[in-house]
Protein backbone atom coordinates (compact mmCIF):
# COMPACT_ATOMS: atom_id res chain seq x y z
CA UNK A 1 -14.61 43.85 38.49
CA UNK A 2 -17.50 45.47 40.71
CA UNK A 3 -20.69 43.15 42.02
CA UNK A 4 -23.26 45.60 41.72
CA UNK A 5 -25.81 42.20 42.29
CA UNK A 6 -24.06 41.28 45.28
CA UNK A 7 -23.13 44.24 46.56
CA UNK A 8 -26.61 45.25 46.67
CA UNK A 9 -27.43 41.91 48.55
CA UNK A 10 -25.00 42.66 51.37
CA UNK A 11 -25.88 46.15 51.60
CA UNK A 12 -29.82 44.88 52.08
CA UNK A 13 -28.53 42.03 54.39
CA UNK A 14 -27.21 44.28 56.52
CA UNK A 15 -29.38 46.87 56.51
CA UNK A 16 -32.42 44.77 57.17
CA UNK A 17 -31.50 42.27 58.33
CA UNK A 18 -33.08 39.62 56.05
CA UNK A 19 -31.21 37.19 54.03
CA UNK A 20 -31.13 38.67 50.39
CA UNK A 21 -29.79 37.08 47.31
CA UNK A 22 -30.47 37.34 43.42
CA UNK A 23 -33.10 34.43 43.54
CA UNK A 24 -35.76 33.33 45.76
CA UNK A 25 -34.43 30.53 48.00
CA UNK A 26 -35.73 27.11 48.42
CA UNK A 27 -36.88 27.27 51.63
CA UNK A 28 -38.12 30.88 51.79
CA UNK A 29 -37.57 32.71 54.72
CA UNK A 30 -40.27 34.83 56.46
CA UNK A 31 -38.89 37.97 55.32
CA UNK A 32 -36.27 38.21 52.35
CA UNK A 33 -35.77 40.20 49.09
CA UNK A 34 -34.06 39.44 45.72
CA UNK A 35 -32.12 41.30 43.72
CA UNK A 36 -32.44 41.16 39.85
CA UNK A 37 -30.56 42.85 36.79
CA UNK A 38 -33.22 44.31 34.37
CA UNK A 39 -30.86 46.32 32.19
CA UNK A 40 -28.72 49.59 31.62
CA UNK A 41 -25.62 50.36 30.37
CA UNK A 42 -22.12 49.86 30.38
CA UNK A 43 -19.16 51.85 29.23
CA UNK A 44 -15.19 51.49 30.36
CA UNK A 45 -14.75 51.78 33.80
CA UNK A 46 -18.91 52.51 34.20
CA UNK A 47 -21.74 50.53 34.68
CA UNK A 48 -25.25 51.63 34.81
CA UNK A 49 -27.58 48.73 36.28
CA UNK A 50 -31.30 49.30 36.56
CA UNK A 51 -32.24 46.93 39.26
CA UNK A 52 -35.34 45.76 40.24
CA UNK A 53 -35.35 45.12 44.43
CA UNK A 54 -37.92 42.84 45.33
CA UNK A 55 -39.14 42.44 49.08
CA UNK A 56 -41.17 39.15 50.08
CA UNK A 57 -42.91 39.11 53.85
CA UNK A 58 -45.89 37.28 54.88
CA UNK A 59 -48.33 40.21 54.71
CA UNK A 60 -48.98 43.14 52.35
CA UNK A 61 -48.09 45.27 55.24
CA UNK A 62 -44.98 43.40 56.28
CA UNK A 63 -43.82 43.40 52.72
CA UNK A 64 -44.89 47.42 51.99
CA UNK A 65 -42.80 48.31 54.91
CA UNK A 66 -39.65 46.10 54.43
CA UNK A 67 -40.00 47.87 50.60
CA UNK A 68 -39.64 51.42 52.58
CA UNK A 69 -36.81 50.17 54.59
CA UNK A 70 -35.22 48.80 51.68
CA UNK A 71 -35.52 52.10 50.03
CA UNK A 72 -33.77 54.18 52.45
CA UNK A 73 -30.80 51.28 52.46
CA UNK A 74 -30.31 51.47 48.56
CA UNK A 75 -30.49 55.65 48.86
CA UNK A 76 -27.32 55.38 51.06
CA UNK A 77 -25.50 52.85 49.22
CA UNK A 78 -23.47 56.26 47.84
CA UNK A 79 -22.58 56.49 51.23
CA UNK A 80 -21.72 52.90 52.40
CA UNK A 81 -19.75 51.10 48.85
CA UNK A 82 -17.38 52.74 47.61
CA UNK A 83 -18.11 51.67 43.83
CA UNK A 84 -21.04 53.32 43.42
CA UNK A 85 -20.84 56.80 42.41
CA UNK A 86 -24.79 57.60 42.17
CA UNK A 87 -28.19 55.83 43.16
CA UNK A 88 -31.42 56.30 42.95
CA UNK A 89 -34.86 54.55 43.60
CA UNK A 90 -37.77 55.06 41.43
CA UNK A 91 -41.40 53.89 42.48
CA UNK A 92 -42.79 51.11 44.99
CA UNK A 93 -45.39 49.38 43.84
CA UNK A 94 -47.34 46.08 44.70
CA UNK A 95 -45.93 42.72 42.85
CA UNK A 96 -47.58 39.45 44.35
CA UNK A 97 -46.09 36.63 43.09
CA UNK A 98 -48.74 35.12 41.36
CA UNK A 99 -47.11 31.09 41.25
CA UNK A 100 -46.50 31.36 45.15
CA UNK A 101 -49.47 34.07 46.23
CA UNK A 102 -46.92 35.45 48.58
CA UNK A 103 -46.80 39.01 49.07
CA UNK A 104 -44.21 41.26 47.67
CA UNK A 105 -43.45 44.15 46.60
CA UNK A 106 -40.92 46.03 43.90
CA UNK A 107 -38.15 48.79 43.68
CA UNK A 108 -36.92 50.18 40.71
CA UNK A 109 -33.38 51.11 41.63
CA UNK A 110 -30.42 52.55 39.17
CA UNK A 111 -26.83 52.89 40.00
CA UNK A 112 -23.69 54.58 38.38
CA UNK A 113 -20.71 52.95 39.34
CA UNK A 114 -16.77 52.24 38.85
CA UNK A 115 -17.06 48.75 36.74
């Protein structure tokens, strides 16, 4: 069965070269994003995630453009894993974590692929 979670993680990882995982890590990084399943469908032999991408950096700025990096990695993740069959990203927008006041923002991402 597919990983849409991780592969999403490895395609970020590689493409950004941050570590990326589907929670925030104990000791946080500089620069790192998570990875979160916040619904969509599934069918036999389909899935349909909505994901939400988030990307964490020490300033606004850092964090806006790791989001726009991000953005062009989950774009071409038609292109680079095999299982997924479409993508798409919808809006960035500004998410601060309000426990941690780090800075961070969000992608809405959604993926068709082979389950």
């Amino acid at each position: 069965m597919f990983d849409v979670i991780a592969a999403t993680c490895a395609a970020l990882e590689k493409g950004l070269g941050v570590p990326s995982s589907s929670i925030v890590p104990a000791d946080r990084p500089q620069r790192f994003t998570t990875v979160e399943r916040t619904g969509g469908g599934y069918s036999l032999c389909r899935d349909a995630p909505n994901i939400a991408v988030q990307c964490w950096a020490e300033s606004e700025a850092e964090a806006y453009t790791l989001a726009l990096m991000a953005r062009e990695v989950l774009t071409n993740m038609r292109e680079t894993c095999p299982n997924v069959c479409s993508c798409s990203v919808g809006g960035i927008y500004s998410f601060p974590d309000p426990d941690s006041r780090c800075y961070r923002y969000q992608l809405d991402f959604t993926a068709v692929t082979r389950a």
